[in-house]
N, C-alpha and C. Protein backbone atom coordinates (compact mmCIF):
# COMPACT_ATOMS: atom_id res chain seq x y z
N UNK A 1 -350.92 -84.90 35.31
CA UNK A 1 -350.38 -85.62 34.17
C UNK A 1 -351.44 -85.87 33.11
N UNK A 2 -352.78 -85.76 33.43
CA UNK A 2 -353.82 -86.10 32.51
C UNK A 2 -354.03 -85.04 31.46
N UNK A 3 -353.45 -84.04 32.30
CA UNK A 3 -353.89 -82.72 31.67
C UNK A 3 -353.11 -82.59 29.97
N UNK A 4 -352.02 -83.00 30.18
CA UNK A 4 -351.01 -83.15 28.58
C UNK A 4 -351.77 -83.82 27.58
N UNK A 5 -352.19 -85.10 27.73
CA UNK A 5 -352.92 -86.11 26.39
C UNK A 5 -354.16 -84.55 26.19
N UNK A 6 -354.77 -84.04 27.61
CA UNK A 6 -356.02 -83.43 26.46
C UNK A 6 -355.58 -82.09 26.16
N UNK A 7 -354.70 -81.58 26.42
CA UNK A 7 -353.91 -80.36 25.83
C UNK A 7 -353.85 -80.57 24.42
N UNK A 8 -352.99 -81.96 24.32
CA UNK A 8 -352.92 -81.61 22.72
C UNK A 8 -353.76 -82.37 22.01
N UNK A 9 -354.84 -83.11 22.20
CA UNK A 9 -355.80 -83.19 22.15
C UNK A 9 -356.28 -81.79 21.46
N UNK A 10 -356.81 -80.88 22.11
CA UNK A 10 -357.74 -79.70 21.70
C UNK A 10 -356.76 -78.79 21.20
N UNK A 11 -355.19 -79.17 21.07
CA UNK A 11 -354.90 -78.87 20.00
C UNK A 11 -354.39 -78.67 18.52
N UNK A 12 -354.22 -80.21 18.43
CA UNK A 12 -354.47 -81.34 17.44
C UNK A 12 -355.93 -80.56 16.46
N UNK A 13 -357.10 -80.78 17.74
CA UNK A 13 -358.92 -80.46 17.13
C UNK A 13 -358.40 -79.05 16.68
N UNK A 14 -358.13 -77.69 17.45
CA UNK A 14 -358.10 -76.54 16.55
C UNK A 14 -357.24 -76.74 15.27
N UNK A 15 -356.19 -77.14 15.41
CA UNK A 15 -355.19 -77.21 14.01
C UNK A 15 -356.51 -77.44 13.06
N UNK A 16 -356.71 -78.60 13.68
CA UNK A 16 -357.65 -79.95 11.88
C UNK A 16 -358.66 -79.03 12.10
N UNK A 17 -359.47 -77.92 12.65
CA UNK A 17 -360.62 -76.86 12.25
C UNK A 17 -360.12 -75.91 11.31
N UNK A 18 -358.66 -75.49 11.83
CA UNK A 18 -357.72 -74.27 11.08
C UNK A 18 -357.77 -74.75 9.21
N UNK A 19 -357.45 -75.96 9.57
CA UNK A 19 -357.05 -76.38 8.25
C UNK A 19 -357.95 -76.76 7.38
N UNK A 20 -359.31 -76.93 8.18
CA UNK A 20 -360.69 -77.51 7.82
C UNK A 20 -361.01 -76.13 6.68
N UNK A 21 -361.15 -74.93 7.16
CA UNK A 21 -362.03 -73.77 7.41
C UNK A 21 -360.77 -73.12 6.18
N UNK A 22 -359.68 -73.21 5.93
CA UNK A 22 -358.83 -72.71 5.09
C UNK A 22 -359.25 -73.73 4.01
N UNK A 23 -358.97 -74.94 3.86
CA UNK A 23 -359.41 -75.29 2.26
C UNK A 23 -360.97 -75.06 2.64
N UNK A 24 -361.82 -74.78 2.95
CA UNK A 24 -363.25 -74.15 2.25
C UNK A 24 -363.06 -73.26 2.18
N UNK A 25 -362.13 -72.16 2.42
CA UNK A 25 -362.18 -70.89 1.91
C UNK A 25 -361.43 -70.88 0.62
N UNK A 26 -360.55 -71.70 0.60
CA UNK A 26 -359.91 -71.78 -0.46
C UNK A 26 -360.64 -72.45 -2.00
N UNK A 27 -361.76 -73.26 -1.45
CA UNK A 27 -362.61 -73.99 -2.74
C UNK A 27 -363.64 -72.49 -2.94
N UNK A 28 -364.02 -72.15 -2.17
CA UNK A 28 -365.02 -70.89 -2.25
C UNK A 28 -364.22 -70.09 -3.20
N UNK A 29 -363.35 -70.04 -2.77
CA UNK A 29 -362.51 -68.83 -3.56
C UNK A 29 -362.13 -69.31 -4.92
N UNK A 30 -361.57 -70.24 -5.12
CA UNK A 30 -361.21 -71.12 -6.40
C UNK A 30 -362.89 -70.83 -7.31
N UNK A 31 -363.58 -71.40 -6.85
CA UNK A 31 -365.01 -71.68 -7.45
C UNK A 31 -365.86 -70.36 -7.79
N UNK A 32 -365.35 -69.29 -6.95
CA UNK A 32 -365.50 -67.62 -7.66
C UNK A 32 -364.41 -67.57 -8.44
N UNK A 33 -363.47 -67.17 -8.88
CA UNK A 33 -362.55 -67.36 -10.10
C UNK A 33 -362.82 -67.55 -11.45
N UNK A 34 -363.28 -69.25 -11.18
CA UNK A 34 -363.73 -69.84 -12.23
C UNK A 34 -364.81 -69.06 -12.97
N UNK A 35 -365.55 -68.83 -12.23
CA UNK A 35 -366.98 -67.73 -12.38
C UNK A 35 -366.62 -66.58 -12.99
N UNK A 36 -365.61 -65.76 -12.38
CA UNK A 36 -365.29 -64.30 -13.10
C UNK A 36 -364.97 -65.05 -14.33
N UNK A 37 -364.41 -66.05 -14.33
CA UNK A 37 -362.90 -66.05 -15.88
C UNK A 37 -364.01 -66.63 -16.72
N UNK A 38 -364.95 -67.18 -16.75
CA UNK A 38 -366.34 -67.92 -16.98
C UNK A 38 -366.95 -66.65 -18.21
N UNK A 39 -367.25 -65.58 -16.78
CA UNK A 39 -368.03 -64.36 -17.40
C UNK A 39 -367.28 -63.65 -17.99
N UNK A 40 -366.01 -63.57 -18.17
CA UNK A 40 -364.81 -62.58 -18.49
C UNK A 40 -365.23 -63.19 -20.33
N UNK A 41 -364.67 -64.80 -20.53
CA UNK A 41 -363.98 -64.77 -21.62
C UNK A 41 -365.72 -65.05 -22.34
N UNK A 42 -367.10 -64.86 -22.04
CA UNK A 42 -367.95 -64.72 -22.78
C UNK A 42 -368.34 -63.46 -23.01
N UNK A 43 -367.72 -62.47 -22.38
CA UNK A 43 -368.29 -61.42 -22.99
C UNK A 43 -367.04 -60.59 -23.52
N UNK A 44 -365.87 -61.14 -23.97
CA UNK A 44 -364.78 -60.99 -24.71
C UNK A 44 -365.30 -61.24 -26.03
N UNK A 45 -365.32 -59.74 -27.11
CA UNK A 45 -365.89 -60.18 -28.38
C UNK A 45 -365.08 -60.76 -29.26
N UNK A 46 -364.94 -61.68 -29.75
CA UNK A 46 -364.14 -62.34 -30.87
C UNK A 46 -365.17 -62.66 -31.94
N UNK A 47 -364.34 -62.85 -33.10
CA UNK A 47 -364.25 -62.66 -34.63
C UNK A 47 -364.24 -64.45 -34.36
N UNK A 48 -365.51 -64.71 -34.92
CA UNK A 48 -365.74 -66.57 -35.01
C UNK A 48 -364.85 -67.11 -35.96
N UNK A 49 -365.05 -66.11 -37.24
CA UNK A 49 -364.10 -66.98 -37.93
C UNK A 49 -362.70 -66.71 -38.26
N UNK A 50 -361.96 -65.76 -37.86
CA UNK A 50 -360.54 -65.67 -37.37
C UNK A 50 -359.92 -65.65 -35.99
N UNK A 51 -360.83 -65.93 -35.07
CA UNK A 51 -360.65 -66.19 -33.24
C UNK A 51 -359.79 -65.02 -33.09
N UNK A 52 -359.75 -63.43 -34.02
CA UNK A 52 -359.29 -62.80 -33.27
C UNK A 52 -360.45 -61.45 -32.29
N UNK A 53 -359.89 -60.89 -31.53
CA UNK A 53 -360.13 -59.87 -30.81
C UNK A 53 -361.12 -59.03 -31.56
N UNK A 54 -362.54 -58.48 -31.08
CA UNK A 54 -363.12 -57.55 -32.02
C UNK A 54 -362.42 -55.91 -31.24
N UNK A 55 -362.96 -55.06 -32.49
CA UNK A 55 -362.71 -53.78 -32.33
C UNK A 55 -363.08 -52.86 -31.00
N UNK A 56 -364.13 -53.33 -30.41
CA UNK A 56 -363.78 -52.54 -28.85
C UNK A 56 -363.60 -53.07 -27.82
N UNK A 57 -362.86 -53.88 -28.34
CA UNK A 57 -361.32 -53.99 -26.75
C UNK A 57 -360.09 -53.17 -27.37
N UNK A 58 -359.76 -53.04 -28.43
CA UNK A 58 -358.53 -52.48 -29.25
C UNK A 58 -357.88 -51.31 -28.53
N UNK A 59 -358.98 -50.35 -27.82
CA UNK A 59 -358.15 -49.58 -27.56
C UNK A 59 -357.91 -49.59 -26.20
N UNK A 60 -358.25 -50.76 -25.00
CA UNK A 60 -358.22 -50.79 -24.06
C UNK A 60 -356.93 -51.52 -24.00
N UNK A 61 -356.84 -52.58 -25.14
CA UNK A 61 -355.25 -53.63 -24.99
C UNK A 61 -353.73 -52.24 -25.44
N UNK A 62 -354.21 -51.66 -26.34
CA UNK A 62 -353.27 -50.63 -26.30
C UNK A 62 -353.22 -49.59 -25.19
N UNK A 63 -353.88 -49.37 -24.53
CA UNK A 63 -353.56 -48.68 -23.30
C UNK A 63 -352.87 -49.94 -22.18
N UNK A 64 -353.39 -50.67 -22.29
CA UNK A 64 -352.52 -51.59 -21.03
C UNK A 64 -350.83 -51.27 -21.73
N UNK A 65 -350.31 -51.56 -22.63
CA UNK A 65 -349.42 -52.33 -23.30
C UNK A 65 -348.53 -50.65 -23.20
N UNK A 66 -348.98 -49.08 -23.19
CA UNK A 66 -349.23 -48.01 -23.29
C UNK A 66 -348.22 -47.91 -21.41
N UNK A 67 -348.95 -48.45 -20.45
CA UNK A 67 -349.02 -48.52 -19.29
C UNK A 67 -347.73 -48.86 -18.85
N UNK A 68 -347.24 -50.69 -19.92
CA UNK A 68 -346.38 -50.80 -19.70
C UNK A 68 -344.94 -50.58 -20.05
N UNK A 69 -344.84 -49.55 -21.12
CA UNK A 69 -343.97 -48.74 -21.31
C UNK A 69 -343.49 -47.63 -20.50
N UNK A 70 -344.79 -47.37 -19.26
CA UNK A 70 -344.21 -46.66 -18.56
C UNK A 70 -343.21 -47.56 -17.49
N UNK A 71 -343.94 -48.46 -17.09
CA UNK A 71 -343.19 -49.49 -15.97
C UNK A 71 -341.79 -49.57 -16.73
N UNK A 72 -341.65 -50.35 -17.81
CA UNK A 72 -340.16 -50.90 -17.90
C UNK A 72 -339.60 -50.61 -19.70
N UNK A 73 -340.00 -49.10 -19.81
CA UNK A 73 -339.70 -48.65 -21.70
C UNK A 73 -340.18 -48.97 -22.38
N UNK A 74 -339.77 -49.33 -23.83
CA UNK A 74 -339.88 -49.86 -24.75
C UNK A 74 -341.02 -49.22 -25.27
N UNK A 75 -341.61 -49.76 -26.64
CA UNK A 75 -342.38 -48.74 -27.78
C UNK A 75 -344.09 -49.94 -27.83
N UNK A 76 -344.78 -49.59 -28.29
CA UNK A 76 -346.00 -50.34 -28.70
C UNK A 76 -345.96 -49.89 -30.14
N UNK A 77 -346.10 -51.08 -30.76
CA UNK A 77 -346.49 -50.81 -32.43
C UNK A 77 -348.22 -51.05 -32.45
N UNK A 78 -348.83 -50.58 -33.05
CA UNK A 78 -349.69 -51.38 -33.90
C UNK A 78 -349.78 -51.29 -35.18
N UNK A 79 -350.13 -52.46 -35.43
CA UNK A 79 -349.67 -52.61 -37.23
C UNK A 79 -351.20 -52.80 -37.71
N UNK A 80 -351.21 -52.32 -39.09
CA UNK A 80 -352.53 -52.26 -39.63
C UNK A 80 -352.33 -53.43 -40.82
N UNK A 81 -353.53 -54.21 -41.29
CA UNK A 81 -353.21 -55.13 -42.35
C UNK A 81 -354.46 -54.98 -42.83
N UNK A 82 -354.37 -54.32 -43.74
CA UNK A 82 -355.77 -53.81 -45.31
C UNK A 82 -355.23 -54.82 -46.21
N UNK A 83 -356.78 -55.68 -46.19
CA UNK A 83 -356.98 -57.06 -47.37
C UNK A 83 -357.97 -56.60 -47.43
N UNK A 84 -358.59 -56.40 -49.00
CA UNK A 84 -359.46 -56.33 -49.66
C UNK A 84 -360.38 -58.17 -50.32
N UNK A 85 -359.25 -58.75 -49.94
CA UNK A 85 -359.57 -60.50 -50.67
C UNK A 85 -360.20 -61.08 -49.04
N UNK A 86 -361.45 -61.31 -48.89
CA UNK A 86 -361.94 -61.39 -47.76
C UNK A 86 -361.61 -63.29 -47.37
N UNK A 87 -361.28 -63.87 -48.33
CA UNK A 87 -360.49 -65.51 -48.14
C UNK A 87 -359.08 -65.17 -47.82
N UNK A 88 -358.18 -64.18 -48.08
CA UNK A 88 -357.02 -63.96 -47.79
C UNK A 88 -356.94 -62.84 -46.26
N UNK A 89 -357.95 -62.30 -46.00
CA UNK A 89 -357.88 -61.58 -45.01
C UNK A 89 -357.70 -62.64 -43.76
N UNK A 90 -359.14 -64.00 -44.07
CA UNK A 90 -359.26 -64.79 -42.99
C UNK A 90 -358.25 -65.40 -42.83
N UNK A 91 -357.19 -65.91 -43.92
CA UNK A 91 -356.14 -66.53 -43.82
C UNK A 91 -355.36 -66.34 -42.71
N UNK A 92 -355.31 -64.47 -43.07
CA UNK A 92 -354.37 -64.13 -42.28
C UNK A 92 -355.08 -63.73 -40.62
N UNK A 93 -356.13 -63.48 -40.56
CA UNK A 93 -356.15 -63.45 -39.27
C UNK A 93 -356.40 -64.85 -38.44
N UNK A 94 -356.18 -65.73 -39.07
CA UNK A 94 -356.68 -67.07 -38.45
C UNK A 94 -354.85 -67.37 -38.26
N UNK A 95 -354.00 -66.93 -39.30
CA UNK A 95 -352.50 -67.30 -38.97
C UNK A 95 -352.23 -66.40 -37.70
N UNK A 96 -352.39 -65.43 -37.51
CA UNK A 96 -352.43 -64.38 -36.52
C UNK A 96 -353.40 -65.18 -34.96
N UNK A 97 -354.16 -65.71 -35.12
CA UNK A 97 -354.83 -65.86 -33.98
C UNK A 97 -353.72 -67.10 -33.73
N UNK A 98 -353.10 -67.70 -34.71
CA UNK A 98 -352.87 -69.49 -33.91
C UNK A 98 -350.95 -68.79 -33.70
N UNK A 99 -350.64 -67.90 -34.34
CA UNK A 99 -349.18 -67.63 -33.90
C UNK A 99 -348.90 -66.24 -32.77
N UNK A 100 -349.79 -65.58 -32.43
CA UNK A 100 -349.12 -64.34 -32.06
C UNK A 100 -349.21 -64.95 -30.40
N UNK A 101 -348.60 -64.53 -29.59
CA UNK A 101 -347.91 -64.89 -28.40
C UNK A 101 -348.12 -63.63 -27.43
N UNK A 102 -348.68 -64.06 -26.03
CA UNK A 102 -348.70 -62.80 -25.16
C UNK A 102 -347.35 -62.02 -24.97
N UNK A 103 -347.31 -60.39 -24.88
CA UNK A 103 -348.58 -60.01 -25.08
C UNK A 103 -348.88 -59.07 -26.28
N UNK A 104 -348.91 -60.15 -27.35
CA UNK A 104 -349.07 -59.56 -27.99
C UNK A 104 -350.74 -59.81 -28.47
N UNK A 105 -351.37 -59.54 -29.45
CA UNK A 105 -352.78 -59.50 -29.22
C UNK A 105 -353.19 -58.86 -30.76
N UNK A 106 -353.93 -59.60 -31.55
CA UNK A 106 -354.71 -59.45 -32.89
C UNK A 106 -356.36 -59.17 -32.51
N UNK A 107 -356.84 -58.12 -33.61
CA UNK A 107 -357.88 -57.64 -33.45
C UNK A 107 -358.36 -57.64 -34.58
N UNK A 108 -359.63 -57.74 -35.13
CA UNK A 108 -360.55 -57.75 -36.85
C UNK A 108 -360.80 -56.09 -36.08
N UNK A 109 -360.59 -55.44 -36.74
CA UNK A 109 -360.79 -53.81 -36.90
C UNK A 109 -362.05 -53.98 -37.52
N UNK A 110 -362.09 -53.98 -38.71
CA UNK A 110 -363.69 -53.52 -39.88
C UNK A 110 -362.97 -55.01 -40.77
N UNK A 111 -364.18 -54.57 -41.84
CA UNK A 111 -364.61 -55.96 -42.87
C UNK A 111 -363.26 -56.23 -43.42
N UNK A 112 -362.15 -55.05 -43.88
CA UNK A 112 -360.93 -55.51 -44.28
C UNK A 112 -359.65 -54.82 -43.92
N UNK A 113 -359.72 -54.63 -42.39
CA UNK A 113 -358.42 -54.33 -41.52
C UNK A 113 -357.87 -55.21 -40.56
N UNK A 114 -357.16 -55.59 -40.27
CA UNK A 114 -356.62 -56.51 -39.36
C UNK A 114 -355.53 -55.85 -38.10
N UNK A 115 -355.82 -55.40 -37.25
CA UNK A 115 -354.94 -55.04 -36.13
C UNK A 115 -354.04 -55.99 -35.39
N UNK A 116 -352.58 -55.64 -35.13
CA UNK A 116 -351.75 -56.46 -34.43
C UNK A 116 -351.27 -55.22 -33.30
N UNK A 117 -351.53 -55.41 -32.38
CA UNK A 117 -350.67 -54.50 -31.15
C UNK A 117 -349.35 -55.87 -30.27
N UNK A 118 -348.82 -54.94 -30.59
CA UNK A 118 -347.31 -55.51 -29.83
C UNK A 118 -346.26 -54.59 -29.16
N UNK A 119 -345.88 -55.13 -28.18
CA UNK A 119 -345.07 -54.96 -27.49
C UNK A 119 -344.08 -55.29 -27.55
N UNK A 120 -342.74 -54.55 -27.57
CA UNK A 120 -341.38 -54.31 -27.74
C UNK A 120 -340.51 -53.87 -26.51
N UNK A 121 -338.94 -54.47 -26.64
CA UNK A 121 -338.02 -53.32 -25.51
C UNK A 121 -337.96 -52.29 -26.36
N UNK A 122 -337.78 -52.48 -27.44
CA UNK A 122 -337.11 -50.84 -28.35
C UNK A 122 -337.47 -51.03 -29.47
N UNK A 123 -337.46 -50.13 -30.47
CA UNK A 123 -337.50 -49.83 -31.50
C UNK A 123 -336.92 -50.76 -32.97
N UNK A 124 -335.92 -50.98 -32.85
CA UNK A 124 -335.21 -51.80 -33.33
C UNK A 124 -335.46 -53.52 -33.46
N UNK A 125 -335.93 -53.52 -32.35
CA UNK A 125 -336.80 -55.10 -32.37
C UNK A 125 -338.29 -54.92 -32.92
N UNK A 126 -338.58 -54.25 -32.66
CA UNK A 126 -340.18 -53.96 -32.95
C UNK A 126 -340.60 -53.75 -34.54
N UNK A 127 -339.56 -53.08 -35.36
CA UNK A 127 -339.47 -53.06 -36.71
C UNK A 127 -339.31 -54.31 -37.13
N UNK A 128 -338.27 -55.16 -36.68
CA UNK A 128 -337.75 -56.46 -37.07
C UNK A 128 -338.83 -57.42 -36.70
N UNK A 129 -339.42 -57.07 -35.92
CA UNK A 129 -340.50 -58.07 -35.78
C UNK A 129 -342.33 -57.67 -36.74
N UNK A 130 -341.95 -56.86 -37.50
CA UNK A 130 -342.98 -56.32 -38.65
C UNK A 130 -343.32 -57.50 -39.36
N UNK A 131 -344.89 -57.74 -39.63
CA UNK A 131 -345.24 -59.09 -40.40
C UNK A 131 -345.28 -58.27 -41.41
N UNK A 132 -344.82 -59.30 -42.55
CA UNK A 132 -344.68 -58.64 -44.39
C UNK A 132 -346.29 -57.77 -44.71
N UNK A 133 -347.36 -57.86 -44.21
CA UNK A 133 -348.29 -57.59 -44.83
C UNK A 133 -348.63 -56.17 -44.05
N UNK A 134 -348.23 -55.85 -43.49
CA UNK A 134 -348.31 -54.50 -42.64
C UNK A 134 -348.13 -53.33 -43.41
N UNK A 135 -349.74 -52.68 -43.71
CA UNK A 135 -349.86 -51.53 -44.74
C UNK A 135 -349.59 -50.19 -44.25
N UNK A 136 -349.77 -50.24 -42.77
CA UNK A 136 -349.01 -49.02 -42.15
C UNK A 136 -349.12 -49.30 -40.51
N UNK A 137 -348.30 -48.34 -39.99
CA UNK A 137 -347.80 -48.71 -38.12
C UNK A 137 -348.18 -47.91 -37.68
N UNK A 138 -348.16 -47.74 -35.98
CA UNK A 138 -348.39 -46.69 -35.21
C UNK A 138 -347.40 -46.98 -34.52
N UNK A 139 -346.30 -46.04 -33.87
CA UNK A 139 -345.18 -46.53 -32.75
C UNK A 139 -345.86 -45.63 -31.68
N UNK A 140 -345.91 -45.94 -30.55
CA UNK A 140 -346.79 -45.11 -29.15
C UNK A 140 -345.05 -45.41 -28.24
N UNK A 141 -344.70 -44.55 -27.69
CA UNK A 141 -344.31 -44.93 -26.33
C UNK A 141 -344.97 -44.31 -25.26
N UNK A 142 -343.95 -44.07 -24.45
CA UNK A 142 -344.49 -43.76 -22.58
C UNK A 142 -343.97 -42.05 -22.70
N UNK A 143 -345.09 -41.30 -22.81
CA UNK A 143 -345.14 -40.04 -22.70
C UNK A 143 -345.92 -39.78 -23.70
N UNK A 144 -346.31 -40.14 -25.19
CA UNK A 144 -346.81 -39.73 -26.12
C UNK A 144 -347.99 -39.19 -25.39
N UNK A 145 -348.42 -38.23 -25.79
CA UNK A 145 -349.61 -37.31 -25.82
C UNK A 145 -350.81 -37.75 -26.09
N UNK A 146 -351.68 -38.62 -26.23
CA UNK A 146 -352.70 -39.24 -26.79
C UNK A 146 -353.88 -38.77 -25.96
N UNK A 147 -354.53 -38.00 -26.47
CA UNK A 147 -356.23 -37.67 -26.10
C UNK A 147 -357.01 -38.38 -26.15
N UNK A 148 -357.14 -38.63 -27.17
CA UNK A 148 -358.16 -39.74 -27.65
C UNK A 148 -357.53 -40.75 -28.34
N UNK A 149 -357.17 -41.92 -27.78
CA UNK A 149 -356.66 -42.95 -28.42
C UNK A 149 -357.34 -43.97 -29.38
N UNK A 150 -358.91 -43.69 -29.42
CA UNK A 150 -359.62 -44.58 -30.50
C UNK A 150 -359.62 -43.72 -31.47
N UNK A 151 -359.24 -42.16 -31.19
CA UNK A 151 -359.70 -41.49 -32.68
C UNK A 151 -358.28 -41.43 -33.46
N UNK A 152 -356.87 -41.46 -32.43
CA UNK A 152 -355.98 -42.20 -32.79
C UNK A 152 -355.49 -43.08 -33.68
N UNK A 153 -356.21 -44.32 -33.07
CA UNK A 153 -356.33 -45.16 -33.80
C UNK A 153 -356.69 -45.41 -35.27
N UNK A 154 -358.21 -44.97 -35.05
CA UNK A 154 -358.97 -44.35 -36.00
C UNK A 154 -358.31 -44.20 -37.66
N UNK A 155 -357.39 -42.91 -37.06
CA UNK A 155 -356.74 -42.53 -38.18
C UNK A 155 -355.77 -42.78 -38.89
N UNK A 156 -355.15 -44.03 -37.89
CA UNK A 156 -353.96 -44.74 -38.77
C UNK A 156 -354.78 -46.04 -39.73
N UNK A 157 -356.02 -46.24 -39.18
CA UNK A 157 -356.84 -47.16 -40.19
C UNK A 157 -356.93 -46.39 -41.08
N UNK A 158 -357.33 -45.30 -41.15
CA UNK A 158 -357.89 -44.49 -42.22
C UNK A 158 -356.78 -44.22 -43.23
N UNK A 159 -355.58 -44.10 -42.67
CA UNK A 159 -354.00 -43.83 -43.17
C UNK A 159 -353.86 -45.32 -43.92
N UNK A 160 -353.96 -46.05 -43.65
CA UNK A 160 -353.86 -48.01 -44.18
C UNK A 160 -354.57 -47.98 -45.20
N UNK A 161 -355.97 -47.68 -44.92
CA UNK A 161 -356.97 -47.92 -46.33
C UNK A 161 -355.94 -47.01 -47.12
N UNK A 162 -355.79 -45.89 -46.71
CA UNK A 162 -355.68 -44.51 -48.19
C UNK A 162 -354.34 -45.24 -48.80
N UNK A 163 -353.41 -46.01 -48.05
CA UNK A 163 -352.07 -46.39 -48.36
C UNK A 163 -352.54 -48.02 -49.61
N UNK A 164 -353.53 -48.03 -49.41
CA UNK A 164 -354.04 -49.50 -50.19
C UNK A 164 -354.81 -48.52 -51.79
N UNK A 165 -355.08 -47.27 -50.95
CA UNK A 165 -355.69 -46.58 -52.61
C UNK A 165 -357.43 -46.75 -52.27
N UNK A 166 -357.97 -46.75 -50.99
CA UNK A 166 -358.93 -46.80 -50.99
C UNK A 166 -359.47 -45.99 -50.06
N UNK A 167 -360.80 -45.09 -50.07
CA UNK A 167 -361.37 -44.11 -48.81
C UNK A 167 -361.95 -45.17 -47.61
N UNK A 168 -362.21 -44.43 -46.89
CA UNK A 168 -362.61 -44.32 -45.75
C UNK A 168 -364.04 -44.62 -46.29
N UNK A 169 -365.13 -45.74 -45.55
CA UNK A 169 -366.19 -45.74 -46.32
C UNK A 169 -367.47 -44.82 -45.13
């Protein structure tokens, strides 16, 4: 009869070790996290004074967004915005950093381009959701052919300036 109280006794003690040894793995683990997301969002380049995205992540967020057109359709725009008025450029990418919504995602391209990549179900929404200042688009879906997607890119900037009346510098 003695034997029952220390049965569960020792196993009462393993449980409260089980449970001991799981939240320290679990603070260990929490407390690496913090660390990646720590090192992640400092070496994320942003634009100080419009808090948006600099130019080489641009073509890595369009390949994710690229990715997920294969998973579940729909089109990726990116929209180009050529301001030459460098107080009206910041305007707008500072309106862009405090309104655009995952996952969608603003980028400072060069001294007076402004990148918006977004994600759409279709076509039809994706137009409708065009900000007025958009000097020219790119529509990508899931199959497009893309080799080189920065030189891609590239050239719809280059297509934006020429559409503003200005070269390529």
């Amino acid at each position: 009869m003695n034997d029952v109280p220390t049965l569960l006794l020792s196993i009462v003690s393993i449980a409260v070790f089980v449970v001991w040894i799981a939240a320290g793995a679990t603070a260990v683990r929490v407390a690496y996290l913090r660390t990646v997301f720590r090192r992640t969002r400092t070496k994320v380049p942003f634009d100080p004074a419009s808090g948006l995205l600099l130019r080489p992540t641009l073509a890595d967020r369009v390949g994710v967004e690229l990715r997920r057109t294969e998973r579940s359709g729909g089109v990726v725009c990116v929209e180009f915005h050529v301001e030459f008025d460098l107080d009206a450029l910041e305007r707008l990418g500072t309106t862009f950093a405090d309104e655009l919504t995952f996952p969608d995602a603003g980028f400072r391209y060069d001294a007076a381009t402004l990148v918006v990549v977004r994600y759409r179900a279709d076509e039809t929404t994706a137009r409708a959701s065009l900000a007025p200042t958009v000097t020219h688009a790119l529509w990508l879906r899931h199959g497009d052919e893309i080799d080189d997607l920065e030189r891609c890119i590239d050239d719809a900037a280059a297509a934006a300036r020429r559409g503003m009346g200005v070269q390529a510098a």
